[in-house]
N, C-alpha and C. Protein backbone atom coordinates (compact mmCIF):
# COMPACT_ATOMS: atom_id res chain seq x y z
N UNK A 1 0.83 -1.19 0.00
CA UNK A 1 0.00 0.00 0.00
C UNK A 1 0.88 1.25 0.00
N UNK A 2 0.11 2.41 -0.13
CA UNK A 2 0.97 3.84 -0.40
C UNK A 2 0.45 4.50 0.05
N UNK A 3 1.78 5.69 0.80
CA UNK A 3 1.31 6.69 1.70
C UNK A 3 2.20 7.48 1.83
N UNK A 4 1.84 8.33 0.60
CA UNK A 4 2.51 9.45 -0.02
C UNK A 4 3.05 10.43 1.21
N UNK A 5 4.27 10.50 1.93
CA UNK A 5 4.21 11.23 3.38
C UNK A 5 4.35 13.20 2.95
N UNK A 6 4.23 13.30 1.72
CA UNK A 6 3.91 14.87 1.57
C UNK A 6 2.26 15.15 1.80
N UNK A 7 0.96 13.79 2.16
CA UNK A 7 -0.49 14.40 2.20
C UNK A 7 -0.12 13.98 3.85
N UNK A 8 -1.33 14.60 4.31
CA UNK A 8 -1.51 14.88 5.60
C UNK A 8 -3.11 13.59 5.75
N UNK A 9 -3.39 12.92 6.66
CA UNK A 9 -4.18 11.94 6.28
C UNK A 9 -5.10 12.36 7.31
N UNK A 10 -6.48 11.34 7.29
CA UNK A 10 -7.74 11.41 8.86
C UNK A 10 -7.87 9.85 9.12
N UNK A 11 -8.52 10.00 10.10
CA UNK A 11 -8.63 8.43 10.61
C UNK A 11 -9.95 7.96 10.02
N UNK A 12 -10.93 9.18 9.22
CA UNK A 12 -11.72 8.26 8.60
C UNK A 12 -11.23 7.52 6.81
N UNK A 13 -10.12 7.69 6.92
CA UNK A 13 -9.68 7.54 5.75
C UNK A 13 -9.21 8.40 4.35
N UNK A 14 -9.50 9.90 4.65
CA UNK A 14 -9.17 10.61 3.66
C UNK A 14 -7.79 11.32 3.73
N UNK A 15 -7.65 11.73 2.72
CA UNK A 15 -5.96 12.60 2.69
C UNK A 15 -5.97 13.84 1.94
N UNK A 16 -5.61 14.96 2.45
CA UNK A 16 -5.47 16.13 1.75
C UNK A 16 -3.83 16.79 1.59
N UNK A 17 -4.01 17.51 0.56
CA UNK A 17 -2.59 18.12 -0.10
C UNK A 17 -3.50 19.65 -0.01
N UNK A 18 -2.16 20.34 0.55
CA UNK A 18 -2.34 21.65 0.17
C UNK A 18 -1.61 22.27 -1.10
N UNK A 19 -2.44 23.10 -1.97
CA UNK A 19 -1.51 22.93 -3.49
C UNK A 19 -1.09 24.53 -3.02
N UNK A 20 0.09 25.14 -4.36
CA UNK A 20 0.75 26.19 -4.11
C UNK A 20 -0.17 27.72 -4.50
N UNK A 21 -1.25 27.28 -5.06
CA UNK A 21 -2.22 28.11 -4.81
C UNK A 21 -3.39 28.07 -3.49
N UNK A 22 -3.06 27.37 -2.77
CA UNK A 22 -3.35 27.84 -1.04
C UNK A 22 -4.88 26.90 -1.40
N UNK A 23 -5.40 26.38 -2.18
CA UNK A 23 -6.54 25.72 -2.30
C UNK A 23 -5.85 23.41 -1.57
N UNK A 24 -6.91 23.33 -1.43
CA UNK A 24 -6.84 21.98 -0.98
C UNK A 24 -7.08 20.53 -1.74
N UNK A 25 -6.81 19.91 -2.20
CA UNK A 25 -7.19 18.44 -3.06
C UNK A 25 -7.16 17.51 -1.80
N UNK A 26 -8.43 16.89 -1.92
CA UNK A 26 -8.94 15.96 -0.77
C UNK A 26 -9.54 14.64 -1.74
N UNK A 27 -8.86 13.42 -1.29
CA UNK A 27 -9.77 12.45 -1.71
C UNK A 27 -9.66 10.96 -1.13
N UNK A 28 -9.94 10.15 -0.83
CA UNK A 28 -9.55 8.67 -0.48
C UNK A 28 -7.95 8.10 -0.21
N UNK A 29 -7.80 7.68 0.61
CA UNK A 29 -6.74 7.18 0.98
C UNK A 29 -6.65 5.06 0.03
N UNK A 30 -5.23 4.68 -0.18
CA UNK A 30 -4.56 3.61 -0.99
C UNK A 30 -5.57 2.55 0.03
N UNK A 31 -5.67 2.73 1.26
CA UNK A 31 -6.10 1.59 1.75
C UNK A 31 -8.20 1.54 1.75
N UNK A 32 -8.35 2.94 2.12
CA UNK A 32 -9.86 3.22 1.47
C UNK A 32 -10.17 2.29 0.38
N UNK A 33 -9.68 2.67 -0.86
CA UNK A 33 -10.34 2.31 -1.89
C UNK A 33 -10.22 0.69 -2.02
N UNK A 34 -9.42 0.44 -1.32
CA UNK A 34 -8.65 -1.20 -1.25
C UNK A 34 -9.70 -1.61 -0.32
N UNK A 35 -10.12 -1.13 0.93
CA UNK A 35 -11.40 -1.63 1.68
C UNK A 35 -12.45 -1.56 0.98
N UNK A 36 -12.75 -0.69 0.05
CA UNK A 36 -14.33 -0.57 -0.36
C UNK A 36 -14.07 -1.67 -1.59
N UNK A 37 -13.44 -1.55 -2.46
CA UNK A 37 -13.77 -2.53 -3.61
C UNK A 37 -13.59 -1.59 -4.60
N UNK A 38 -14.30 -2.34 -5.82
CA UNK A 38 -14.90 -1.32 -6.90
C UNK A 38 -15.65 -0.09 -7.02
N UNK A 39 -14.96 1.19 -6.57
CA UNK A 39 -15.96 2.04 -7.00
C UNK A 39 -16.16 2.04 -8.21
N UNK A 40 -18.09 2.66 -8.13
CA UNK A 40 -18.61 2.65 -9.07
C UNK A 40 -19.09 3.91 -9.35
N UNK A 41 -19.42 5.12 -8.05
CA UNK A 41 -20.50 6.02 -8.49
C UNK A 41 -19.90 7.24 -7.08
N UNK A 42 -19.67 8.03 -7.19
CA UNK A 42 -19.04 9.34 -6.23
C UNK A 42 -20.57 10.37 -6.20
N UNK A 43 -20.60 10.21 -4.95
CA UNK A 43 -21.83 11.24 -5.12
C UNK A 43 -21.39 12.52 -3.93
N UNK A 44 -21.25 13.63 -4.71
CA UNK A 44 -20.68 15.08 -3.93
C UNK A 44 -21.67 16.21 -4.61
N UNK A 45 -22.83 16.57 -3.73
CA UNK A 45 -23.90 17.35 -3.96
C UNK A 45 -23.05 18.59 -3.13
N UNK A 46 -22.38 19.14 -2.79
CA UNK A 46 -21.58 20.22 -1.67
C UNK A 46 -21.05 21.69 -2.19
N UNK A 47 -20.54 21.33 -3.75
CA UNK A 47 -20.34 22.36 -4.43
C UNK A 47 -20.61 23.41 -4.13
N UNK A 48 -19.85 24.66 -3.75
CA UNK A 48 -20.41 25.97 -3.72
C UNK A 48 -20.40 26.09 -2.25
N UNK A 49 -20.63 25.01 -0.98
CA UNK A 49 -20.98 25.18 0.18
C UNK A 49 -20.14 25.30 1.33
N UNK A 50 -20.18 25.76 2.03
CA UNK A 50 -19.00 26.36 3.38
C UNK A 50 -19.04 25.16 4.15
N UNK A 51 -18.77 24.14 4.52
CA UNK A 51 -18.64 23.20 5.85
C UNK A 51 -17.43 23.25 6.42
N UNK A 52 -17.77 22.72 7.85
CA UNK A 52 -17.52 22.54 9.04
C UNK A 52 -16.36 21.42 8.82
N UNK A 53 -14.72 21.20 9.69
CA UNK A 53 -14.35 20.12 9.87
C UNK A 53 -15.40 19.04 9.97
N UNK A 54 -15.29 17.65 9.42
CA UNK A 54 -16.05 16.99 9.74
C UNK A 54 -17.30 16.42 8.87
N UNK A 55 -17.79 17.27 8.50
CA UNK A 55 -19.00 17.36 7.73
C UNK A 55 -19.05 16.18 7.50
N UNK A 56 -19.71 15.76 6.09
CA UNK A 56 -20.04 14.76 5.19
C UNK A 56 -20.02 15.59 4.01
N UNK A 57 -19.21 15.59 2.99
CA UNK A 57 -19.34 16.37 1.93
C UNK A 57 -19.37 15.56 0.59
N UNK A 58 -19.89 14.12 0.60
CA UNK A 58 -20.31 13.12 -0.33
C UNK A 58 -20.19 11.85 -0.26
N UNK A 59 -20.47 11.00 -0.85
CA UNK A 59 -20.30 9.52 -0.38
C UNK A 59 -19.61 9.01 -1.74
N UNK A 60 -18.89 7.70 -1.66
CA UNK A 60 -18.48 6.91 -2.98
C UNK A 60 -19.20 5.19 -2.53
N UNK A 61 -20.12 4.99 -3.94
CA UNK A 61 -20.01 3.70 -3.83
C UNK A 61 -19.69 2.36 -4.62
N UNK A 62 -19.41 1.61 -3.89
CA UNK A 62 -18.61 0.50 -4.29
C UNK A 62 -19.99 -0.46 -4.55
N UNK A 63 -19.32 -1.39 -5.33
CA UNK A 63 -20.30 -2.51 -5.65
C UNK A 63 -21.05 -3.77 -4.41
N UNK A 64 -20.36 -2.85 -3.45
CA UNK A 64 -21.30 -3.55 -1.96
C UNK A 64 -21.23 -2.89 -1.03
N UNK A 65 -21.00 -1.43 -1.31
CA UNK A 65 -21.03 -0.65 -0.32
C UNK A 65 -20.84 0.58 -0.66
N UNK A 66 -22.27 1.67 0.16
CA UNK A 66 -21.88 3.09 -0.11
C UNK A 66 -21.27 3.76 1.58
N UNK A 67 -20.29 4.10 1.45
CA UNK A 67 -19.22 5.08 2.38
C UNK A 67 -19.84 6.44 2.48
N UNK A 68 -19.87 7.16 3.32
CA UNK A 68 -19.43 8.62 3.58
C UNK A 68 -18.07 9.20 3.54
N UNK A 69 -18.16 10.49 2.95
CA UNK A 69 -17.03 11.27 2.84
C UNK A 69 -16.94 11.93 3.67
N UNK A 70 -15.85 12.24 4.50
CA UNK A 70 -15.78 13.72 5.48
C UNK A 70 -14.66 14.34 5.29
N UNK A 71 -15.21 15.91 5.42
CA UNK A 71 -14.12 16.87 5.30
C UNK A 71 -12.78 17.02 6.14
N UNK A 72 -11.41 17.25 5.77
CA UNK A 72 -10.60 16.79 7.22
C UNK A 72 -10.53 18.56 7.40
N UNK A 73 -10.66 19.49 6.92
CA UNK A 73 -10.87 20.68 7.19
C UNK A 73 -11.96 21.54 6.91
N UNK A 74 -12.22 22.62 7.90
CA UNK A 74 -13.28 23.66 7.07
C UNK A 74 -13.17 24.65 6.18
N UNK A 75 -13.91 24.61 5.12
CA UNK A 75 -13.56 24.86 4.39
C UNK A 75 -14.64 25.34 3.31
N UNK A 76 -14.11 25.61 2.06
CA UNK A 76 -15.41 25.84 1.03
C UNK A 76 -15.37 24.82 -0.47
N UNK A 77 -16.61 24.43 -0.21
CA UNK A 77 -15.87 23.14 -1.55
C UNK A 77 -16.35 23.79 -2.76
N UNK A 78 -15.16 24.18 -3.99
CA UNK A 78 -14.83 24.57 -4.77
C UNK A 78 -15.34 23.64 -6.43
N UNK A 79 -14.78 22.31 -5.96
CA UNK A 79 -15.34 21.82 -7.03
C UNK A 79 -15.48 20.29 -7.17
N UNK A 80 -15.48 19.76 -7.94
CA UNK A 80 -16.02 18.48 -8.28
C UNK A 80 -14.92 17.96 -9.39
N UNK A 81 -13.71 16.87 -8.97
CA UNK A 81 -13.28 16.23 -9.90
C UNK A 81 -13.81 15.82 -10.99
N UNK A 82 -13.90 16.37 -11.89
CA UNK A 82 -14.56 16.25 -13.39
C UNK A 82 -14.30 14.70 -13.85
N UNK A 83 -12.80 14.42 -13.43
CA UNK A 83 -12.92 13.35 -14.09
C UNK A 83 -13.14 12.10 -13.22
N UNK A 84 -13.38 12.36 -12.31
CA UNK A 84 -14.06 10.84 -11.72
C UNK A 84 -15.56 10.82 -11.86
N UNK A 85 -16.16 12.41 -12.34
CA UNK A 85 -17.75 12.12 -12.59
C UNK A 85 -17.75 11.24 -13.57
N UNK A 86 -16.68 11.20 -14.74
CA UNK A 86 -16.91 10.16 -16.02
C UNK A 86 -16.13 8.65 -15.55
N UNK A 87 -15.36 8.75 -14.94
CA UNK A 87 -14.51 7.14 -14.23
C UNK A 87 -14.32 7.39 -12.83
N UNK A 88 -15.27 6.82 -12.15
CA UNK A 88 -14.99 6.91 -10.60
C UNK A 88 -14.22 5.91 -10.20
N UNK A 89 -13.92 4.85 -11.07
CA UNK A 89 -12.89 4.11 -10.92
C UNK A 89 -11.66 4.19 -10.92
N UNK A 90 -10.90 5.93 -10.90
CA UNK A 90 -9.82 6.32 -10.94
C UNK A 90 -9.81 6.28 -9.28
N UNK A 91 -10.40 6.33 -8.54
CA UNK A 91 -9.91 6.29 -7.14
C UNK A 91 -9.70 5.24 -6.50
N UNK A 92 -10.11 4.08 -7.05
CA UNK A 92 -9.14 2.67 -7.37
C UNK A 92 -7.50 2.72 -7.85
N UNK A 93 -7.64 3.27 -9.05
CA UNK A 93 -6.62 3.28 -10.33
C UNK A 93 -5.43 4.26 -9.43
N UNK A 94 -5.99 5.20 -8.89
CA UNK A 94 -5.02 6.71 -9.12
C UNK A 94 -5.07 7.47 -7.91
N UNK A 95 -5.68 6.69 -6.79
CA UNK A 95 -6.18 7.87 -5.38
C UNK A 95 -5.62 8.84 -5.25
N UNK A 96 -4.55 8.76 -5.18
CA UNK A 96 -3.78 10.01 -4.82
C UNK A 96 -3.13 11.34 -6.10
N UNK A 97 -3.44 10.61 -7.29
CA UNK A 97 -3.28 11.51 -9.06
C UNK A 97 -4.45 12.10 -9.15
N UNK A 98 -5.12 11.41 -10.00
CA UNK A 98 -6.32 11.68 -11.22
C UNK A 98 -7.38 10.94 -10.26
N UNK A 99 -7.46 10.36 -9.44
CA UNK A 99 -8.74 10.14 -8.41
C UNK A 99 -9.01 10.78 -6.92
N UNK A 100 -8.37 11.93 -7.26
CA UNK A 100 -8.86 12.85 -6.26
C UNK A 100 -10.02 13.35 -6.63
N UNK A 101 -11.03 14.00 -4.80
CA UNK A 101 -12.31 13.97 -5.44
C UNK A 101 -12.95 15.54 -5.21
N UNK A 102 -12.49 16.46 -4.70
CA UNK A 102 -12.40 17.77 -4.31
C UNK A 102 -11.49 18.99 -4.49
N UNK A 103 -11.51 19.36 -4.57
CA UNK A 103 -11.01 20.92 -4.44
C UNK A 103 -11.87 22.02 -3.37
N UNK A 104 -10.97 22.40 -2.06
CA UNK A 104 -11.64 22.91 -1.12
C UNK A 104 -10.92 24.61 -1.43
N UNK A 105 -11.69 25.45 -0.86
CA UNK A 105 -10.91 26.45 0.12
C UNK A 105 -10.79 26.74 1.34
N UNK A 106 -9.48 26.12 1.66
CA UNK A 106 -9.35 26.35 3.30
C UNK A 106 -10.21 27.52 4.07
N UNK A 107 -10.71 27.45 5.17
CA UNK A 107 -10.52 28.47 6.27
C UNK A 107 -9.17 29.25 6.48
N UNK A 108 -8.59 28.22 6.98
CA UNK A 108 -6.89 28.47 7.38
C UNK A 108 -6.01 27.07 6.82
N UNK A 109 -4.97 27.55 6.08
CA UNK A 109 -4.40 26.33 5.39
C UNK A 109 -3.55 25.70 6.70
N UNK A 110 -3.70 26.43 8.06
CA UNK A 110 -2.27 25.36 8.90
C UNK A 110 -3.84 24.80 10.14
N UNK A 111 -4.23 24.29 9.67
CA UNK A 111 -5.82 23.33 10.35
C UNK A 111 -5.39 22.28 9.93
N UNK A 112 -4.17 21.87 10.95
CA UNK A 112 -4.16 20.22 11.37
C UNK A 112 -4.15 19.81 12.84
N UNK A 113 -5.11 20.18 13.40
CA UNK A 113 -5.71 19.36 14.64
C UNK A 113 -6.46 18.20 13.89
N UNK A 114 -6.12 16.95 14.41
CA UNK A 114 -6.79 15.77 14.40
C UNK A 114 -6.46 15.41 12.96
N UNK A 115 -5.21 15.65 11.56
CA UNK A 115 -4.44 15.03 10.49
C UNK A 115 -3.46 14.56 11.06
N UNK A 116 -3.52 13.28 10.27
CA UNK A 116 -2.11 12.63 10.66
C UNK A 116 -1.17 12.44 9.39
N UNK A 117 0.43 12.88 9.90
CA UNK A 117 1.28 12.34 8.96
C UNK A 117 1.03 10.43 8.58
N UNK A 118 2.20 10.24 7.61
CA UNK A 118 1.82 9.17 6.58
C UNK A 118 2.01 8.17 7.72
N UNK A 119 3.77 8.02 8.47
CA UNK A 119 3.84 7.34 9.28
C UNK A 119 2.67 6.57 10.33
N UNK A 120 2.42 8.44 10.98
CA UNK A 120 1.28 7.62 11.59
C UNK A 120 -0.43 6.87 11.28
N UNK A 121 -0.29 7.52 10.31
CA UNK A 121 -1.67 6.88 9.27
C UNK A 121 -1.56 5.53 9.02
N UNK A 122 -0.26 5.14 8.26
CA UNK A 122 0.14 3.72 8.03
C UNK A 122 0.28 2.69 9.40
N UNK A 123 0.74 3.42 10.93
CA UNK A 123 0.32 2.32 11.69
C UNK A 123 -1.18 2.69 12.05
N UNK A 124 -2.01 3.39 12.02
CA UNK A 124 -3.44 3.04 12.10
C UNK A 124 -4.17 2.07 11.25
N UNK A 125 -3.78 1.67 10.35
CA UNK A 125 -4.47 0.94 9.37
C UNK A 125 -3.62 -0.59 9.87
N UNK A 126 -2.14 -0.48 10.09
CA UNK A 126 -1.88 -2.14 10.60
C UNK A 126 -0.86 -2.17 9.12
N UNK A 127 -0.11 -1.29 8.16
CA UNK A 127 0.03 -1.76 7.11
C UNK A 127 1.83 -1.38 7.53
């Protein structure tokens, strides 16, 4: 498994990068998509909306299971990976490339209470 130690991770499974334009890419973590299976279908109705650490800001589902998404910061969600609306199976393929599933705008880009580096992400999972 992979755990890119430049994203900052959550214990419900997601990982965010802060990019050099101060905006955020948030999407599924190597072992996520490896627990759920086959995604098939990303559902993120949030667009446009201000949430709270925490939230729920969409679900992905797999061919035996639909997940919740949560935000690991507050923030404003900006947009919608275009291209997993046409292959949501890139967050299988690519979690951490081309299967990312957000674009946020931070509150504050240094909001890491409760992210964990890779190290410690990788012993939460046992890998």
């Amino acid at each position: 498994m992979n755990f890119p130690a430049e994203l900052s991770y959550t214990e419900d499974h997601e990982w965010i990068r802060i990019e050099a334009d101060g905006t955020a890419l948030i999407g599924i973590t190597d072992f996520a998509q490896h627990e759920l299976g086959d995604i098939v279908y990303v559902d993120v109705t949030t667009v446009g909306q201000s949430l709270a650490k925490g939230d729920v800001f969409g679900s992905v589902e797999a061919v035996k299971t639909v997940s919740d998404l949560f935000l690991p910061i507050e923030g404003e969600v900006l947009e919608l990976n275009p291209a997993i609306e046409k292959s949501p199976e890139l967050l299988n393929s690519d979690p951490y490339g081309e299967g990312w599933i957000i674009r946020v705008k931070p509150v504050d880009i240094n909001q890491n209470d409760g992210l964990l580096k890779a190290d410690a992400y990788q012993e939460l999972v046992g890998a």
